[in-house]
Each structure stands twice: as C-alpha cells, then as structure tokens.
N, C-alpha and C. Protein backbone atom coordinates (compact mmCIF):
# COMPACT_ATOMS: atom_id res chain seq x y z
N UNK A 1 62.68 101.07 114.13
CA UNK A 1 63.56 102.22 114.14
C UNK A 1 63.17 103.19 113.02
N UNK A 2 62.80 102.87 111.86
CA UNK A 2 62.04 103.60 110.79
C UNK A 2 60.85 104.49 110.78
N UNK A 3 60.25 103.42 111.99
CA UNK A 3 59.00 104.00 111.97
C UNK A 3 59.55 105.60 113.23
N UNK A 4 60.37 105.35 114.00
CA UNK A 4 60.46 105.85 114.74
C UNK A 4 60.99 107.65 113.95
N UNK A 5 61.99 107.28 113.66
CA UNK A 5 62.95 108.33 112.64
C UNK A 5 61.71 109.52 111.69
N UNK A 6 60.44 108.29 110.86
CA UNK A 6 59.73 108.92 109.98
C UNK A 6 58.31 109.63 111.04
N UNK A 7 57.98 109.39 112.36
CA UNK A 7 57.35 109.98 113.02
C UNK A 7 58.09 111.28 113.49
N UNK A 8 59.20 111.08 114.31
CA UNK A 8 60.42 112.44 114.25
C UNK A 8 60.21 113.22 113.27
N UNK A 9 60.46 112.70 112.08
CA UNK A 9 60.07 114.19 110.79
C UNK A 9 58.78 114.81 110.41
N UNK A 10 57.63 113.55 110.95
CA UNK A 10 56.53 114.40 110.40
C UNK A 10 56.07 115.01 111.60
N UNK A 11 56.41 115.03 112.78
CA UNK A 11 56.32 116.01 114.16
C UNK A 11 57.26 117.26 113.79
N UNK A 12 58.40 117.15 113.09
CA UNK A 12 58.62 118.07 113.20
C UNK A 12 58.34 119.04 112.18
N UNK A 13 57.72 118.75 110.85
CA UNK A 13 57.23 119.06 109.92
C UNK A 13 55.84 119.65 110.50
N UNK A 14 54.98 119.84 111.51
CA UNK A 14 53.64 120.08 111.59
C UNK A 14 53.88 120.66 112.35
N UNK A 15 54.93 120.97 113.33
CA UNK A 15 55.24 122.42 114.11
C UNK A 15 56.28 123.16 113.36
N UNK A 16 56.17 123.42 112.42
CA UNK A 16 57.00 124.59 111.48
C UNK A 16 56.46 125.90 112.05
N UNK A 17 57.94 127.05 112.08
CA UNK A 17 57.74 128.02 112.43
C UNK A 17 57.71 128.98 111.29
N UNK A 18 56.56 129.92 111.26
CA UNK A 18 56.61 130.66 110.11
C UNK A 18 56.49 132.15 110.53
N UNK A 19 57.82 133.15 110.35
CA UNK A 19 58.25 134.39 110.52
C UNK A 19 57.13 135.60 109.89
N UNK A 20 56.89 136.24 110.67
CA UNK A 20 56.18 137.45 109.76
C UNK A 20 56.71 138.78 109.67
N UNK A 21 57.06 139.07 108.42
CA UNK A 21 57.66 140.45 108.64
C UNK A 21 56.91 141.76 108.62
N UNK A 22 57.15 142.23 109.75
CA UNK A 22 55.80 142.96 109.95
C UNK A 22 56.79 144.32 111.01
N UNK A 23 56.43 145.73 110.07
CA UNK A 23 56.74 146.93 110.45
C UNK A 23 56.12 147.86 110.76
N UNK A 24 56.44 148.88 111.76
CA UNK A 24 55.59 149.72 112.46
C UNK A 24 56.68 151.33 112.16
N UNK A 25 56.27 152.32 111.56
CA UNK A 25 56.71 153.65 111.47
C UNK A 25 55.54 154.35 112.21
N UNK A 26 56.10 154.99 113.61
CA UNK A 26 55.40 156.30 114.54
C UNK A 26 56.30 157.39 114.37
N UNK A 27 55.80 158.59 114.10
CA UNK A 27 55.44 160.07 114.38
C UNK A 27 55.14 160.89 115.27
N UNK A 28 55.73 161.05 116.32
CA UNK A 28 55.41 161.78 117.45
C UNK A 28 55.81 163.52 117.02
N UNK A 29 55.35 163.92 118.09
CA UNK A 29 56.02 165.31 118.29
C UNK A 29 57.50 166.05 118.30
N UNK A 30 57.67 164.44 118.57
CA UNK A 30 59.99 164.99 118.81
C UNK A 30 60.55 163.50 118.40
N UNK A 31 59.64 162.40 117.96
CA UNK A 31 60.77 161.43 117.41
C UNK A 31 59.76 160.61 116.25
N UNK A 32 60.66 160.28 115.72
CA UNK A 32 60.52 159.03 114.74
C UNK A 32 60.86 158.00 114.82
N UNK A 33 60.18 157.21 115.29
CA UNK A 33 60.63 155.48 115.42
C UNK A 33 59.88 154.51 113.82
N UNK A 34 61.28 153.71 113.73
CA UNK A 34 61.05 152.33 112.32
C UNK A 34 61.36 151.81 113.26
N UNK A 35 60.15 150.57 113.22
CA UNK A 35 60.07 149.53 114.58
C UNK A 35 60.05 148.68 113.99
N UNK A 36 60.65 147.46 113.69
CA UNK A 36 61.17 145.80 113.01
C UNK A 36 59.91 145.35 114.34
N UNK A 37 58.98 144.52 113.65
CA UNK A 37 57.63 144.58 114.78
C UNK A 37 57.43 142.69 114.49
N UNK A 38 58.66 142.18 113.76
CA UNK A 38 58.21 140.81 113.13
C UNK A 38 57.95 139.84 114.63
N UNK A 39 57.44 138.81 114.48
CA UNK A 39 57.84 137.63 115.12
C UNK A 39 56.89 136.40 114.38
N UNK A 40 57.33 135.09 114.69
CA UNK A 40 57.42 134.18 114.63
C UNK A 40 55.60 133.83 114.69
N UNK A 41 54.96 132.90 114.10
CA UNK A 41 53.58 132.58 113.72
C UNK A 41 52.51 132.95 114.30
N UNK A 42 51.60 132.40 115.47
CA UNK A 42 50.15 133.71 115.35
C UNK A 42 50.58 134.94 115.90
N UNK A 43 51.68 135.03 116.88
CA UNK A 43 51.95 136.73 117.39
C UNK A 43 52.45 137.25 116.33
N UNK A 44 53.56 136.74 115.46
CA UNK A 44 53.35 137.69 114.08
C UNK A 44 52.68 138.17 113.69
N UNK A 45 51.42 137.03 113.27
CA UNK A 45 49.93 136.56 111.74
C UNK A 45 49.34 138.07 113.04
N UNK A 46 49.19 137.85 114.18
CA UNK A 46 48.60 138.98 114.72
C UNK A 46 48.63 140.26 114.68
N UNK A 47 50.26 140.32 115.02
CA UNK A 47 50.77 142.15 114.64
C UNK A 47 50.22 142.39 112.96
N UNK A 48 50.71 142.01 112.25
CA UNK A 48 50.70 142.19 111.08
C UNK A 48 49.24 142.48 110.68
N UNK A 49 47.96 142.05 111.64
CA UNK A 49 46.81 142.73 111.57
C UNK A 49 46.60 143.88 112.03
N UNK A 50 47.40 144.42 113.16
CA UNK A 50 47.22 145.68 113.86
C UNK A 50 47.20 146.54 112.65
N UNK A 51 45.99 147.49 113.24
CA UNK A 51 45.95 149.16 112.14
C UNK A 51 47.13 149.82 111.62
N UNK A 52 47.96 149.64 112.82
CA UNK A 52 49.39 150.96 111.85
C UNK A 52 50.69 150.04 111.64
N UNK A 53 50.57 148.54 111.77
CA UNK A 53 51.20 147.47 111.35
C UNK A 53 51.60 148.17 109.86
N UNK A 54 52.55 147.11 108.85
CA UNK A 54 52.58 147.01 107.56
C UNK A 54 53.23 145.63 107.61
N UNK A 55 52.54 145.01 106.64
CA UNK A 55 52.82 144.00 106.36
C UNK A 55 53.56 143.79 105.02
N UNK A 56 55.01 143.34 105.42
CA UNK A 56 56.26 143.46 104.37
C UNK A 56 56.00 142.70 102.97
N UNK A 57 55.04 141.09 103.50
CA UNK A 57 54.27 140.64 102.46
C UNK A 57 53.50 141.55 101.20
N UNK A 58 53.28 142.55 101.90
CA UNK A 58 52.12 143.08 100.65
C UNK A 58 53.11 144.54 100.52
N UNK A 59 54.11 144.71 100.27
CA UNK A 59 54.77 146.01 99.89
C UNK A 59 55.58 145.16 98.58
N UNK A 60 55.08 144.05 97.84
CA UNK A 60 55.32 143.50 96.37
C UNK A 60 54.20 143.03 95.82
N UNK A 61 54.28 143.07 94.55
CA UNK A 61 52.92 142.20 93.72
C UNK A 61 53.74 140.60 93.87
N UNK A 62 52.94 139.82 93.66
CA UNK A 62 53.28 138.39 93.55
C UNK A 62 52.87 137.94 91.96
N UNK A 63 53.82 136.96 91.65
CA UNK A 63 53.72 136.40 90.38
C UNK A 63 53.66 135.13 90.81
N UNK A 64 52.84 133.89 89.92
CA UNK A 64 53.14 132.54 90.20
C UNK A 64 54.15 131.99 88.69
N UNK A 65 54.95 131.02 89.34
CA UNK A 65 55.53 130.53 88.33
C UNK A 65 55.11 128.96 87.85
N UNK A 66 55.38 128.68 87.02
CA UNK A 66 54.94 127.10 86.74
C UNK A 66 55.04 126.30 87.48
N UNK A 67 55.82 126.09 88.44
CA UNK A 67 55.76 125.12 89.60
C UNK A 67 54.98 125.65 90.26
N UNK A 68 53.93 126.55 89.88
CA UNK A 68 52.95 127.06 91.27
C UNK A 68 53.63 127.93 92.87
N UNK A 69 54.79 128.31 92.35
CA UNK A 69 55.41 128.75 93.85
C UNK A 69 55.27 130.50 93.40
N UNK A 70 55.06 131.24 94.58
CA UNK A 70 54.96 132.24 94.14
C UNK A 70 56.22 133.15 94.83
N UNK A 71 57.03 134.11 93.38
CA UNK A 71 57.92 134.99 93.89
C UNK A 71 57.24 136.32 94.17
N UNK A 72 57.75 137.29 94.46
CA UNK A 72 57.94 138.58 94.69
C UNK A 72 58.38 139.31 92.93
N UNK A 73 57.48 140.26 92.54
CA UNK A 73 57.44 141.08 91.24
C UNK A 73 57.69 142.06 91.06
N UNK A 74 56.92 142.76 91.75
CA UNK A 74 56.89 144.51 91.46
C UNK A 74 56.90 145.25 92.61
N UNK A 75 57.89 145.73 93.06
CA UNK A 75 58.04 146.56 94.75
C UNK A 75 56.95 147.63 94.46
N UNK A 76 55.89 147.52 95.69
CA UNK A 76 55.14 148.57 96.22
C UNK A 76 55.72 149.53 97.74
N UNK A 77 56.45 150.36 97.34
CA UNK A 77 57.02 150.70 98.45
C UNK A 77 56.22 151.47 99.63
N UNK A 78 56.02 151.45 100.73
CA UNK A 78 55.41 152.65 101.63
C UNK A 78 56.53 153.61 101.82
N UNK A 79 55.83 154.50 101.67
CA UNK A 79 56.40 156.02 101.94
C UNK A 79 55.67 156.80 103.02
N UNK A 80 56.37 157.45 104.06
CA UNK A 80 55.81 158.20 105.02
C UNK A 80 56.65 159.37 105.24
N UNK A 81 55.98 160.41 105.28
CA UNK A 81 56.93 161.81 105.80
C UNK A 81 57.03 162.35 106.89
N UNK A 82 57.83 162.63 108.05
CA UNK A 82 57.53 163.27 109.18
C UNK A 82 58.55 163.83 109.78
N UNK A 83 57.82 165.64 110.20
CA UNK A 83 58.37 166.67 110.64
C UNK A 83 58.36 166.63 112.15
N UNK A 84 59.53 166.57 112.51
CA UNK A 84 59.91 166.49 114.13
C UNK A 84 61.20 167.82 114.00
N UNK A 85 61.36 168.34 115.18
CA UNK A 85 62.56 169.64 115.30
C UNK A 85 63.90 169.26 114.38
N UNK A 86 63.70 168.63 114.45
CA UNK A 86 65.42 168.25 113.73
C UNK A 86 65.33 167.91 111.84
N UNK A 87 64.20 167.93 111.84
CA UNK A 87 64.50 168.08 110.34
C UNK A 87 62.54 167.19 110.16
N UNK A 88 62.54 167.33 108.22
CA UNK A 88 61.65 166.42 107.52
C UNK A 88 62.04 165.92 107.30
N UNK A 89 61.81 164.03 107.48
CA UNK A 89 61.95 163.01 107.05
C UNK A 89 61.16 162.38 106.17
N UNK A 90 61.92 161.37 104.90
CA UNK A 90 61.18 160.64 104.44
C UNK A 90 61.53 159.00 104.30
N UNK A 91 60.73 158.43 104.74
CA UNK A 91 61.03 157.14 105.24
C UNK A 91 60.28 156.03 103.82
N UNK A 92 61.32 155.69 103.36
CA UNK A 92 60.83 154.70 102.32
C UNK A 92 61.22 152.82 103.17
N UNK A 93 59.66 152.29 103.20
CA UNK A 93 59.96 150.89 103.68
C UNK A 93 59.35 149.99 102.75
N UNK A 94 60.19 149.07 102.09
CA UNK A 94 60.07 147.76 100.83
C UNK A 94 60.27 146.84 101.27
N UNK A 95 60.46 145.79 100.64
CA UNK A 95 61.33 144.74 100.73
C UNK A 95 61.99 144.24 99.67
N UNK A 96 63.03 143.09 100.27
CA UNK A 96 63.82 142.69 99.31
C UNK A 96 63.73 141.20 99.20
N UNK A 97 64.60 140.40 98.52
CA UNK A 97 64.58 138.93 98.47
C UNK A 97 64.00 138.37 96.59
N UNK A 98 65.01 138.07 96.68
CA UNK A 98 65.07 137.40 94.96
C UNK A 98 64.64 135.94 95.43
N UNK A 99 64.06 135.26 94.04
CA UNK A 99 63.97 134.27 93.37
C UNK A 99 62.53 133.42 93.80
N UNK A 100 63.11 132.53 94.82
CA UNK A 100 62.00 132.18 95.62
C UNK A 100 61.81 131.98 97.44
N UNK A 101 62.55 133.39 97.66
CA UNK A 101 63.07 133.44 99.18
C UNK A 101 62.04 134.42 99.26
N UNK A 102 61.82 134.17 100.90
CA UNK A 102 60.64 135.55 101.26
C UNK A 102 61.43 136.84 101.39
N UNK A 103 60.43 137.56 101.60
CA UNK A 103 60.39 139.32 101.18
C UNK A 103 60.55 139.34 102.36
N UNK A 104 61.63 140.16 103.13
CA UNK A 104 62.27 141.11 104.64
C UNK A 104 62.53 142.55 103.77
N UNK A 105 62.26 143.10 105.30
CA UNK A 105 62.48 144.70 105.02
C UNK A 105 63.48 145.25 104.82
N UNK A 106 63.18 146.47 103.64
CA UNK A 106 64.55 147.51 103.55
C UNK A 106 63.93 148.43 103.85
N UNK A 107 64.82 149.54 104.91
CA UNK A 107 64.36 150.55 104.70
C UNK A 107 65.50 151.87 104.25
N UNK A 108 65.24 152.60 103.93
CA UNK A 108 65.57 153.88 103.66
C UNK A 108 65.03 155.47 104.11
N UNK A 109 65.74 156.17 104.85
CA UNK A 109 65.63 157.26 105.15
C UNK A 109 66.27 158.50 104.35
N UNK A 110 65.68 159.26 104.20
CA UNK A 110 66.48 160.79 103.87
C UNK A 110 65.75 162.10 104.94
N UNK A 111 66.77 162.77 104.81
CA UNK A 111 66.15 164.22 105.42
C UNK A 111 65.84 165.53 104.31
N UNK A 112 64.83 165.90 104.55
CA UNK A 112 64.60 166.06 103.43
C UNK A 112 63.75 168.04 103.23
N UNK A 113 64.40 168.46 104.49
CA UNK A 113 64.45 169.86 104.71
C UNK A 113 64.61 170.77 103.90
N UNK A 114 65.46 170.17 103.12
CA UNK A 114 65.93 171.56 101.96
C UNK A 114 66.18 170.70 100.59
N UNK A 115 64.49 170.83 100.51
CA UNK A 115 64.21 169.68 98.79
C UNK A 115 65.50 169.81 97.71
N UNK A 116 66.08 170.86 97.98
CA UNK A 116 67.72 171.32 96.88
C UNK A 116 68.86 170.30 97.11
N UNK A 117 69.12 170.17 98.59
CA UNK A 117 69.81 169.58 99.45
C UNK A 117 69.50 167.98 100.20
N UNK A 118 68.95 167.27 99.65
CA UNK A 118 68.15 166.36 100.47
C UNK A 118 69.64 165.10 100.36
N UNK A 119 69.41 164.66 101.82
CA UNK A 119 70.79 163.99 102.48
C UNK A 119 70.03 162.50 102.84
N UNK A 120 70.66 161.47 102.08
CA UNK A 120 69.91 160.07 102.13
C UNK A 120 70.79 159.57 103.76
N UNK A 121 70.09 159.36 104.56
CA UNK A 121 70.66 159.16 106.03
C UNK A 121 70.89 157.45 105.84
N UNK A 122 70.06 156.80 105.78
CA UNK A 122 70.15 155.45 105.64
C UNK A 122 69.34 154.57 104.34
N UNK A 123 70.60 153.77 103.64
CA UNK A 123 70.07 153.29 102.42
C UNK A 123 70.08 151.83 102.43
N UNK A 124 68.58 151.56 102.00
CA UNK A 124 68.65 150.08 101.96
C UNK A 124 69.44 149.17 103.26
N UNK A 125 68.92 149.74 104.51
CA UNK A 125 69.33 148.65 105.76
C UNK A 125 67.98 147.75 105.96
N UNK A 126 68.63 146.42 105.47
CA UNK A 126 68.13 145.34 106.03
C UNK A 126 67.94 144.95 107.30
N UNK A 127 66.78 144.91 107.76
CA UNK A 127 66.34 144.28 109.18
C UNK A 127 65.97 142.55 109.30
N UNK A 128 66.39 142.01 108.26
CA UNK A 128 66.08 140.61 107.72
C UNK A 128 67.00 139.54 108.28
N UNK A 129 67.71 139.69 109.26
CA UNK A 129 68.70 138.80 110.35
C UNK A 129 68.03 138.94 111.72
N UNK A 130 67.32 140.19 112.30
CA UNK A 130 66.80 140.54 113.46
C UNK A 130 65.66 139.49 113.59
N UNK A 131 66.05 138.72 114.82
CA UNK A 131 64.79 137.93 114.73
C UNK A 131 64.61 137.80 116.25
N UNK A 132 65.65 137.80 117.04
CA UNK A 132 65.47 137.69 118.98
C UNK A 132 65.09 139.07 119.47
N UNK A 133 66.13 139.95 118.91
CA UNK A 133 66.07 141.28 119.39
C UNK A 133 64.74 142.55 118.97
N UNK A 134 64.40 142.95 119.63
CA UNK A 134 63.39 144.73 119.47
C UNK A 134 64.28 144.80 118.71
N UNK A 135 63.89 145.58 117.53
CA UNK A 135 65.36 146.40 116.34
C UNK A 135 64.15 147.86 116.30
N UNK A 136 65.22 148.57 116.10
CA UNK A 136 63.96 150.02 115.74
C UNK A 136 65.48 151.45 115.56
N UNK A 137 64.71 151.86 114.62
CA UNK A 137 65.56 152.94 114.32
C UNK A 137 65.27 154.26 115.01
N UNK A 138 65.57 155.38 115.66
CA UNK A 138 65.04 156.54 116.31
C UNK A 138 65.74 158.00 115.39
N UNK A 139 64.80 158.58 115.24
CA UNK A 139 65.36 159.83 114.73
C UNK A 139 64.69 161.13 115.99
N UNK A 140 65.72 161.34 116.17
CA UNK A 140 65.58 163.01 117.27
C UNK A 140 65.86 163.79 116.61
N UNK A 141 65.94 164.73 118.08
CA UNK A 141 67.14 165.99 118.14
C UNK A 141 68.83 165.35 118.81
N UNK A 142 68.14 164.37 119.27
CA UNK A 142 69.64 164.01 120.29
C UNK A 142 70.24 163.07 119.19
N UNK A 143 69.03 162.48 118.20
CA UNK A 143 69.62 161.61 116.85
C UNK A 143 69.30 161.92 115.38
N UNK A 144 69.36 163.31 115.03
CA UNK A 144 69.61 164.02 114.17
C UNK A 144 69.35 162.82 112.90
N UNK A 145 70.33 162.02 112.94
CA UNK A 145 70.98 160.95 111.74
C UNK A 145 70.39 159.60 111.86
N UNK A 146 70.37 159.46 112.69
CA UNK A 146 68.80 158.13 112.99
C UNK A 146 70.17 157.37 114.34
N UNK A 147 69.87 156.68 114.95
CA UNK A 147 70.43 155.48 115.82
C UNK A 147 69.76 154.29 115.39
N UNK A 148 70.37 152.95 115.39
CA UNK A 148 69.87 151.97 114.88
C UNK A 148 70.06 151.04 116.58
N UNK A 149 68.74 150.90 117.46
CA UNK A 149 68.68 150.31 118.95
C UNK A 149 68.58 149.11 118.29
N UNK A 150 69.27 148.33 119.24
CA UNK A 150 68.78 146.43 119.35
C UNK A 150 69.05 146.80 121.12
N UNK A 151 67.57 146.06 121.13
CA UNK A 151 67.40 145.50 122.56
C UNK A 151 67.55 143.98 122.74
C-alpha cells in the first residue's frame, strides 16, 4: 500500500503544470487590444516565444537568495503608446508578486491626449486569476475607457 501511495506522488510530481505569463499589446488603426496570452506549459513556453509576445518573466531583474530560490527585484516595466480616434494611449505592463511567488501581470492604462490633463483609465489590474478564460482589454471609439472581455 506504500509503495502504491509513494508511486501516486511521484506520478504526480513529474506531470506538474507550469503557467506562463505571457502578454500580447496590438495597435491597429481603430483599437487597442491587452491580450492575457498565458497558458499552461509548452503552449505557454511557446507563445511566450512569439515576436510580439512579452514575457511577464523578464519585465523584473531576478535576485537569488541563500536558499538558492530566486525572487523578483527590480520592475522593468514595458511601455507602449498608441494613437487610435479616441484618444493616445499609454499602456504600462509589469508585474507583480512578492517574496517567493511568481510574477503575473499588472497592467495600467492612461489616456494621454492632453499631456496637462492625462486621465489614468486603469490602474494596476491584475490578470493573475485568469487562467480558463481569453481575458483582453479593448480600447475604441465604442470603448473610449477600455472594456475588460472574458471569453
């Protein structure tokens, strides 16, 4: 029965699932999509290679600590700007996660039309629970202020 129980754990120990957080910001002519692009081990490890991918992993420096585990240090944030009819946007995407938990995305939007006037639309929304659903944010004309879709 031991033997049985300690085969159970190391089967299930060697199919571990490992999440990739991995984001996509497009620029079209009339919209702005923040696309939550993560999934679960090589279709993640994959996206997260695509060209206009970002990989949430590398938007921090890493530190190791004496137990050899490595946290999250110094936020490298991506920043992208884009002019569609309804305004300039600036889209700041980081991540977050203290201690020794992995790094998921924050992002932040402002509009940013009238550099005097600049209106933070969305601050620090975590996409770091989305894990079944498409998540993606849209900025129009018909969404001025962004919409936050789950499919």
């Amino acid at each position: 029965m031991k033997i049985k129980i300690l085969l159970l754990g190391l089967a299930c120990t060697l199919q571990a699932d490992w999440y990739y957080h991995v984001m996509k910001i497009t620029c079209s002519e009339n919209t702005i999509k923040v696309i939550n692009y993560s999934a679960y081990n090589e279709i993640g490890e994959a996206r997260g290679k695509e060209p206009d991918a970002i990989d949430v992993d590398k938007l921090s420096t890493w530190k190791t600590t004496a137990d050899e585990l490595n946290i999250p240090d110094k936020s490298l944030p991506y920043i992208k700007v884009c002019t569609i009819p309804s305004g300039k946007y600036k889209i700041i995407l980081t991540n977050a996660g203290g201690g020794y938990s992995a790094p998921y995305p924050v992002v932040n939007v402002s509009e940013i039309s009238d550099l005097k006037n600049q209106k933070i639309l969305i601050a620090n929304l975590s996409l770091r629970d989305v894990v079944e659903n498409k998540n993606e944010i849209i900025f129009s004309s018909e969404y001025p202020k962004g919409k936050v879709i789950n499919e």
